[in-house]
N, C-alpha and C. Protein backbone atom coordinates (compact mmCIF):
# COMPACT_ATOMS: atom_id res chain seq x y z
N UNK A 1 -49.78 17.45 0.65
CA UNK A 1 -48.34 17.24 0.79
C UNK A 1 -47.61 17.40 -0.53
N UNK A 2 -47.93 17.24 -1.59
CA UNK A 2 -47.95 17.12 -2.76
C UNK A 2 -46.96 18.71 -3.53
N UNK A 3 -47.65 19.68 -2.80
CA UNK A 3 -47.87 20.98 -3.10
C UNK A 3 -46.24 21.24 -2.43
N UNK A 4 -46.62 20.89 -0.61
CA UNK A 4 -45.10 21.47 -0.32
C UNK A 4 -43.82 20.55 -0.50
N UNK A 5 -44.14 19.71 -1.11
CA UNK A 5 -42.84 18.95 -1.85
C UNK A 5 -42.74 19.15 -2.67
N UNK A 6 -43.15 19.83 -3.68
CA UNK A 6 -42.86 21.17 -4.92
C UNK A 6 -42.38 21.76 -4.11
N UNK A 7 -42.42 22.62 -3.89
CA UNK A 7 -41.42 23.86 -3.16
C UNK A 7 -40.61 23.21 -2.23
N UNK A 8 -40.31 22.26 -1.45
CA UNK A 8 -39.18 22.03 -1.39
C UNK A 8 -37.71 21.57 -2.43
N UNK A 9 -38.76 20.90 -3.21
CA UNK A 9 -37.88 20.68 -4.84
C UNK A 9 -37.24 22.29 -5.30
N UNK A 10 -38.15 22.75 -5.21
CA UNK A 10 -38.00 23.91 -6.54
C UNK A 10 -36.78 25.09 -5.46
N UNK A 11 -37.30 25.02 -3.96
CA UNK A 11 -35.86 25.51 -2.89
C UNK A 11 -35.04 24.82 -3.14
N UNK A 12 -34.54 23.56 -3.17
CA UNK A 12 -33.39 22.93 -3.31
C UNK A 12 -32.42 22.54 -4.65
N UNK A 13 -33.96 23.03 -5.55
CA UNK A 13 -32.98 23.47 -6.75
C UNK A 13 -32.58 24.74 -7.05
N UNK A 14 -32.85 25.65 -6.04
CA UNK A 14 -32.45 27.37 -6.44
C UNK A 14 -30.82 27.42 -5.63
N UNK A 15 -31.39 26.30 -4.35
CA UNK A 15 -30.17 26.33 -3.70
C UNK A 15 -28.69 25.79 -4.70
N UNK A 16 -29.35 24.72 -5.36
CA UNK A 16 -28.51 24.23 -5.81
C UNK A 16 -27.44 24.80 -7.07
N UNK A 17 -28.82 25.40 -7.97
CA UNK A 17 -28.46 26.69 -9.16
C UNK A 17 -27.38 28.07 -8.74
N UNK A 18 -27.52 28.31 -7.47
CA UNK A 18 -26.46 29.51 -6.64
C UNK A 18 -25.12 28.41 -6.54
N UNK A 19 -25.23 27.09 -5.78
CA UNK A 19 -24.18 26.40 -6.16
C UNK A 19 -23.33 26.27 -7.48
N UNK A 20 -24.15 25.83 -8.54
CA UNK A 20 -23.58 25.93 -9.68
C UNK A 20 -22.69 27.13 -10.19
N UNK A 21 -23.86 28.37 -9.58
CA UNK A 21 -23.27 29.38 -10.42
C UNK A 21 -21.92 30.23 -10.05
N UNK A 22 -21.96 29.50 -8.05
CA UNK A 22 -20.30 29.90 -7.42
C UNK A 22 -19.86 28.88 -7.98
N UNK A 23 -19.94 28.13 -8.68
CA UNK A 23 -18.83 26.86 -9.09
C UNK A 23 -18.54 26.32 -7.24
N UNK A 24 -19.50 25.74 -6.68
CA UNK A 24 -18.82 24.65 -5.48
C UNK A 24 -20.21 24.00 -5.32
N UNK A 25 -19.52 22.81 -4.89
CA UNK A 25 -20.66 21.75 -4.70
C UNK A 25 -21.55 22.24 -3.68
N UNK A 26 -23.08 21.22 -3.91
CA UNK A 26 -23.87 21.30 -2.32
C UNK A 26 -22.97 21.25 -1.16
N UNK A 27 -22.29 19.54 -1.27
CA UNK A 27 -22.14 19.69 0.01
C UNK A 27 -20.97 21.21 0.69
N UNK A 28 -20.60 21.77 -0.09
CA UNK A 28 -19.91 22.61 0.83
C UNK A 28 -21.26 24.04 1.31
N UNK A 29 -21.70 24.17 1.12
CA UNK A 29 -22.81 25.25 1.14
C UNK A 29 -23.24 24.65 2.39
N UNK A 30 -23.52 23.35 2.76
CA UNK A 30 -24.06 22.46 3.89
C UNK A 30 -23.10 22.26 4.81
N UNK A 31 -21.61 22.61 4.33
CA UNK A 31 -20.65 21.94 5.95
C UNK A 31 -21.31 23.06 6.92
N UNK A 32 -20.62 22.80 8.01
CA UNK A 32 -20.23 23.82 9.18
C UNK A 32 -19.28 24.46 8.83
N UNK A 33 -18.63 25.07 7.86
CA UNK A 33 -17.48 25.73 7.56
C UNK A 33 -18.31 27.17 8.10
N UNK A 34 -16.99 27.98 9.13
CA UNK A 34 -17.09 29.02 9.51
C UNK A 34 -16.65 30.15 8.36
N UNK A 35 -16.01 29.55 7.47
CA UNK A 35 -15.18 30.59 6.46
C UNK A 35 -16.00 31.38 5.97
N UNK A 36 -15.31 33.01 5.84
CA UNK A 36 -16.26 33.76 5.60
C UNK A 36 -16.97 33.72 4.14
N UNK A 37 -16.18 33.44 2.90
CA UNK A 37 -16.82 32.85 2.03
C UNK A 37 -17.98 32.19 1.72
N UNK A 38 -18.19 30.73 2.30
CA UNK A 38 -18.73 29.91 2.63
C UNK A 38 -20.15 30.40 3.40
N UNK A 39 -19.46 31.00 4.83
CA UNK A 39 -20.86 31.79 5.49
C UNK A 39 -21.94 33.13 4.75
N UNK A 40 -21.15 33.70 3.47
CA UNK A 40 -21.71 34.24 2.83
C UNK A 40 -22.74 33.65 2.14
N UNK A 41 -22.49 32.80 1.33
CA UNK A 41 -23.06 32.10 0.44
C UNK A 41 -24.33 31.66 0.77
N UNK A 42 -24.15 31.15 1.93
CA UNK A 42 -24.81 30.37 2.63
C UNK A 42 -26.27 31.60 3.27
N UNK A 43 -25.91 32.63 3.70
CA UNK A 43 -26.66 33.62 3.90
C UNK A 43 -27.36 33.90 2.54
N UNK A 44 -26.59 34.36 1.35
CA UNK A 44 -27.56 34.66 0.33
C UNK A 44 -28.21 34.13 0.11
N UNK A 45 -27.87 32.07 0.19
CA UNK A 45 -29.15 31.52 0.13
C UNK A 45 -30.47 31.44 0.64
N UNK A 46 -30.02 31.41 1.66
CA UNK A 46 -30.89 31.81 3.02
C UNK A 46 -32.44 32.76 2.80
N UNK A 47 -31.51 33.71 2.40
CA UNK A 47 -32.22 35.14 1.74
C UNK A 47 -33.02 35.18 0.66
N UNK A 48 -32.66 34.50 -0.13
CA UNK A 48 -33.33 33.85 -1.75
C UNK A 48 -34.40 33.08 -0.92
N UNK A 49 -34.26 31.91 -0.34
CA UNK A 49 -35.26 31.02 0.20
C UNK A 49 -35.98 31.84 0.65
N UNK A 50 -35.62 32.25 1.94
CA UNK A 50 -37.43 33.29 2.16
C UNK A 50 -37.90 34.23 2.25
N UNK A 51 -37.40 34.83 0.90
CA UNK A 51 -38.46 35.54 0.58
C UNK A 51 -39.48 34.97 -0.51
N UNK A 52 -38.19 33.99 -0.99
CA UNK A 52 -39.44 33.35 -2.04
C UNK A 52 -40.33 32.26 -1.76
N UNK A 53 -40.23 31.79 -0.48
CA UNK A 53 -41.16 30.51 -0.06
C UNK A 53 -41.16 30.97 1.23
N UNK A 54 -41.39 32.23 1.82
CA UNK A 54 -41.39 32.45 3.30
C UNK A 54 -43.00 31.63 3.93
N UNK A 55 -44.17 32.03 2.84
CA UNK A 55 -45.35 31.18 3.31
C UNK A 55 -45.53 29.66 2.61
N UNK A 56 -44.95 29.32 2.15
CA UNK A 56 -44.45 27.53 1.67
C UNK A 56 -43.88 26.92 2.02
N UNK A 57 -42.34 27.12 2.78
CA UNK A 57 -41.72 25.93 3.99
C UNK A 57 -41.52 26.72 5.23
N UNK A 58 -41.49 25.95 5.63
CA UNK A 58 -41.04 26.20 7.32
C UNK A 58 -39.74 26.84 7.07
N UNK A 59 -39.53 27.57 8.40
CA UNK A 59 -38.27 28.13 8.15
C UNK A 59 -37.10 27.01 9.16
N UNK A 60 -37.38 26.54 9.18
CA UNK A 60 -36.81 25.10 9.81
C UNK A 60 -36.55 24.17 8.30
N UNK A 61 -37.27 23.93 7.65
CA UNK A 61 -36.79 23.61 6.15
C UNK A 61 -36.13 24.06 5.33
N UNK A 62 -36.43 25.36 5.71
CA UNK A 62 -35.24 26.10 4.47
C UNK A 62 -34.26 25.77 5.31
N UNK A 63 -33.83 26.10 6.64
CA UNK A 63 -32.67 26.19 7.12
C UNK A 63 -32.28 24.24 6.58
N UNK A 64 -32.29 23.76 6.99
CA UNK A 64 -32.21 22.16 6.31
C UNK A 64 -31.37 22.09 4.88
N UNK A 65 -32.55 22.88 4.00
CA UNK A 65 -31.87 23.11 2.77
C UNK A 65 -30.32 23.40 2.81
N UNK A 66 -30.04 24.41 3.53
CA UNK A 66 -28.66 24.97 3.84
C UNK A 66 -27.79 24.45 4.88
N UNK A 67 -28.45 23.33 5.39
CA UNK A 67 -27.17 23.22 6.29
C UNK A 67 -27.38 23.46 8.17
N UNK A 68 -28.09 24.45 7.98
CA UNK A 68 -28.63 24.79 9.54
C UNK A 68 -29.77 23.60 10.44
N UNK A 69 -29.36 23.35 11.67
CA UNK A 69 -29.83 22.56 12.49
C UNK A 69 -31.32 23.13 12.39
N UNK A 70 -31.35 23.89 13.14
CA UNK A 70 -32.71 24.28 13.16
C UNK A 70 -33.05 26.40 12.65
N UNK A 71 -34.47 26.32 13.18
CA UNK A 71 -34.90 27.69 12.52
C UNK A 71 -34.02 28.90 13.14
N UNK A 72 -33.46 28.77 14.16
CA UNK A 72 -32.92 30.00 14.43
C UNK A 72 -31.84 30.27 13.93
N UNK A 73 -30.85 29.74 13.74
CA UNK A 73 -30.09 29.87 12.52
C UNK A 73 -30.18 30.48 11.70
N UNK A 74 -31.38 29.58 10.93
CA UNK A 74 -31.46 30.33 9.53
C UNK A 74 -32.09 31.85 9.56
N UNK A 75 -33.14 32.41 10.88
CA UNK A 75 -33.50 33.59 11.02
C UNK A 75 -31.93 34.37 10.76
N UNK A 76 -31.44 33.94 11.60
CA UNK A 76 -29.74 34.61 11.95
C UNK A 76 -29.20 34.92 10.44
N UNK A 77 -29.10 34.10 9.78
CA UNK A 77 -28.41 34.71 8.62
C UNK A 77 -29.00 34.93 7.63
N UNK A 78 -30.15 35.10 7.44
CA UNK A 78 -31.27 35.76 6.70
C UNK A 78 -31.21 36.76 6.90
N UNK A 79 -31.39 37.53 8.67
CA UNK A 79 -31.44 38.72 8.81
C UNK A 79 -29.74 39.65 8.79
N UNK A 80 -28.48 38.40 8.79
CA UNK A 80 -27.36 39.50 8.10
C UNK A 80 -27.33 39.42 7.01
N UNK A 81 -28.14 38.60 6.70
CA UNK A 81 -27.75 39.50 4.39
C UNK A 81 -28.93 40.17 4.44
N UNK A 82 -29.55 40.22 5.18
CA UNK A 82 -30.82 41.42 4.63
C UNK A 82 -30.06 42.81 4.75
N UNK A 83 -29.35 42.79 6.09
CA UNK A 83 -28.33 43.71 6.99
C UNK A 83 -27.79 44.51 5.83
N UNK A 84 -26.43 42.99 5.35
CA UNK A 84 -25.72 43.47 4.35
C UNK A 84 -26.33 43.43 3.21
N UNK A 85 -27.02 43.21 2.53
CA UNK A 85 -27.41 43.84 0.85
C UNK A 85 -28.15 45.10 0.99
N UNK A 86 -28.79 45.67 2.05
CA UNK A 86 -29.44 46.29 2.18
C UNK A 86 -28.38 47.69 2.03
N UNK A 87 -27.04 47.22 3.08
CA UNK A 87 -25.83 48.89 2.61
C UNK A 87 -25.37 47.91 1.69
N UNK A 88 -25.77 47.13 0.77
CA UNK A 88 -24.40 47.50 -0.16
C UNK A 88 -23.36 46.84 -0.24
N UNK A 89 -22.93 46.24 0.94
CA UNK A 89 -21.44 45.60 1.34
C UNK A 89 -21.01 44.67 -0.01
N UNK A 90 -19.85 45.36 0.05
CA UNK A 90 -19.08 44.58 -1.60
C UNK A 90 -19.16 43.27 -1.59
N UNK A 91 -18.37 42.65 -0.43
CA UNK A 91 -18.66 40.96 -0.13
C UNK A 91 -20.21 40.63 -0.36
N UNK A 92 -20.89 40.73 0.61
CA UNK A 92 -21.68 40.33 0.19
C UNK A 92 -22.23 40.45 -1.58
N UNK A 93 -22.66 41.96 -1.98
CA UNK A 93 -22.97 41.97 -3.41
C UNK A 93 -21.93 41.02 -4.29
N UNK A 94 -21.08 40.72 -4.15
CA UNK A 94 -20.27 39.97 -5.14
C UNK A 94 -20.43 38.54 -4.97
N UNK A 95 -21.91 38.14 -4.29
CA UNK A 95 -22.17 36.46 -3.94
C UNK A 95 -23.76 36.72 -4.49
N UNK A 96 -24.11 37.77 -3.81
CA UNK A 96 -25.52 37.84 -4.33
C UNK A 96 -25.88 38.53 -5.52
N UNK A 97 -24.91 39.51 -6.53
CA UNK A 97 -25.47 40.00 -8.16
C UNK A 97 -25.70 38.56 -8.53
N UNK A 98 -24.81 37.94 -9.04
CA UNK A 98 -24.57 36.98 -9.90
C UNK A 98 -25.98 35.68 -9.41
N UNK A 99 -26.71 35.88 -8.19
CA UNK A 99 -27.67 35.11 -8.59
C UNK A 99 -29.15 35.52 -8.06
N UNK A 100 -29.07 37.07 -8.10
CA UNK A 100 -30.43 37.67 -7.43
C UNK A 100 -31.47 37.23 -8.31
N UNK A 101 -30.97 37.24 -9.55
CA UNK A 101 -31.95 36.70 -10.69
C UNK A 101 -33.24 35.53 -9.97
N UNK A 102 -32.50 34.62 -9.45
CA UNK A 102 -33.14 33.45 -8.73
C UNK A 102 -34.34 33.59 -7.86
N UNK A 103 -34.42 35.06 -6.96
CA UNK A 103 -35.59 35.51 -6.48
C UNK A 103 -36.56 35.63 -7.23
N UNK A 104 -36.69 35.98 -8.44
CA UNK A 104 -37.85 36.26 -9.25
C UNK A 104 -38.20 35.83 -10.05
N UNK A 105 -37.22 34.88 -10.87
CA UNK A 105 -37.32 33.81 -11.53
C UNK A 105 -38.57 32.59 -11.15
């Protein structure tokens, strides 16, 4: 247990480091805010989480991390920022340059 409570630490501080670096708190990354802003963000995190702990938490945990009830959710907006970073989309890239770093870090 030991092991995956490291990586939930070390997810909830990457989550938290993308917070910092949009300048807005956790809790807004966690409302239900539909705003597209907000739902961005919230996707890049998403996206950061699993790929980098896809075999270390549940995807029911990551979604947690962010805000989402349960795993399907978080599949859901994992797979539109994969969508969108994948063409490119300006919105999106202008949430995810500034902290892609965080994947590989």
């Amino acid at each position: 247990m030991k092991v995956f409570d490291e990586h939930i630490t070390a997810a909830e501080n990457i989550a938290q480091e993308c917070c910092n670096i949009w300048q807005i708190p956790m809790q807004q990354l966690r409302r239900k805010s539909r705003h597209k802003m907000i739902v961005c963000k919230r996707q890049v995190v998403s996206f950061i989480l699993k790929n980098k702990f896809n075999r270390d938490i549940t995807l029911k945990g990551m979604g947690l991390i962010v805000g989402y009830k349960d795993h399907s959710d978080f599949i859901r907006a994992y797979k539109r920022a994969e969508e969108l970073i994948s063409v490119k989309d300006d919105t999106m890239m202008n949430f995810y340059n500034p902290v892609k770093h965080l994947l590989h870090d």
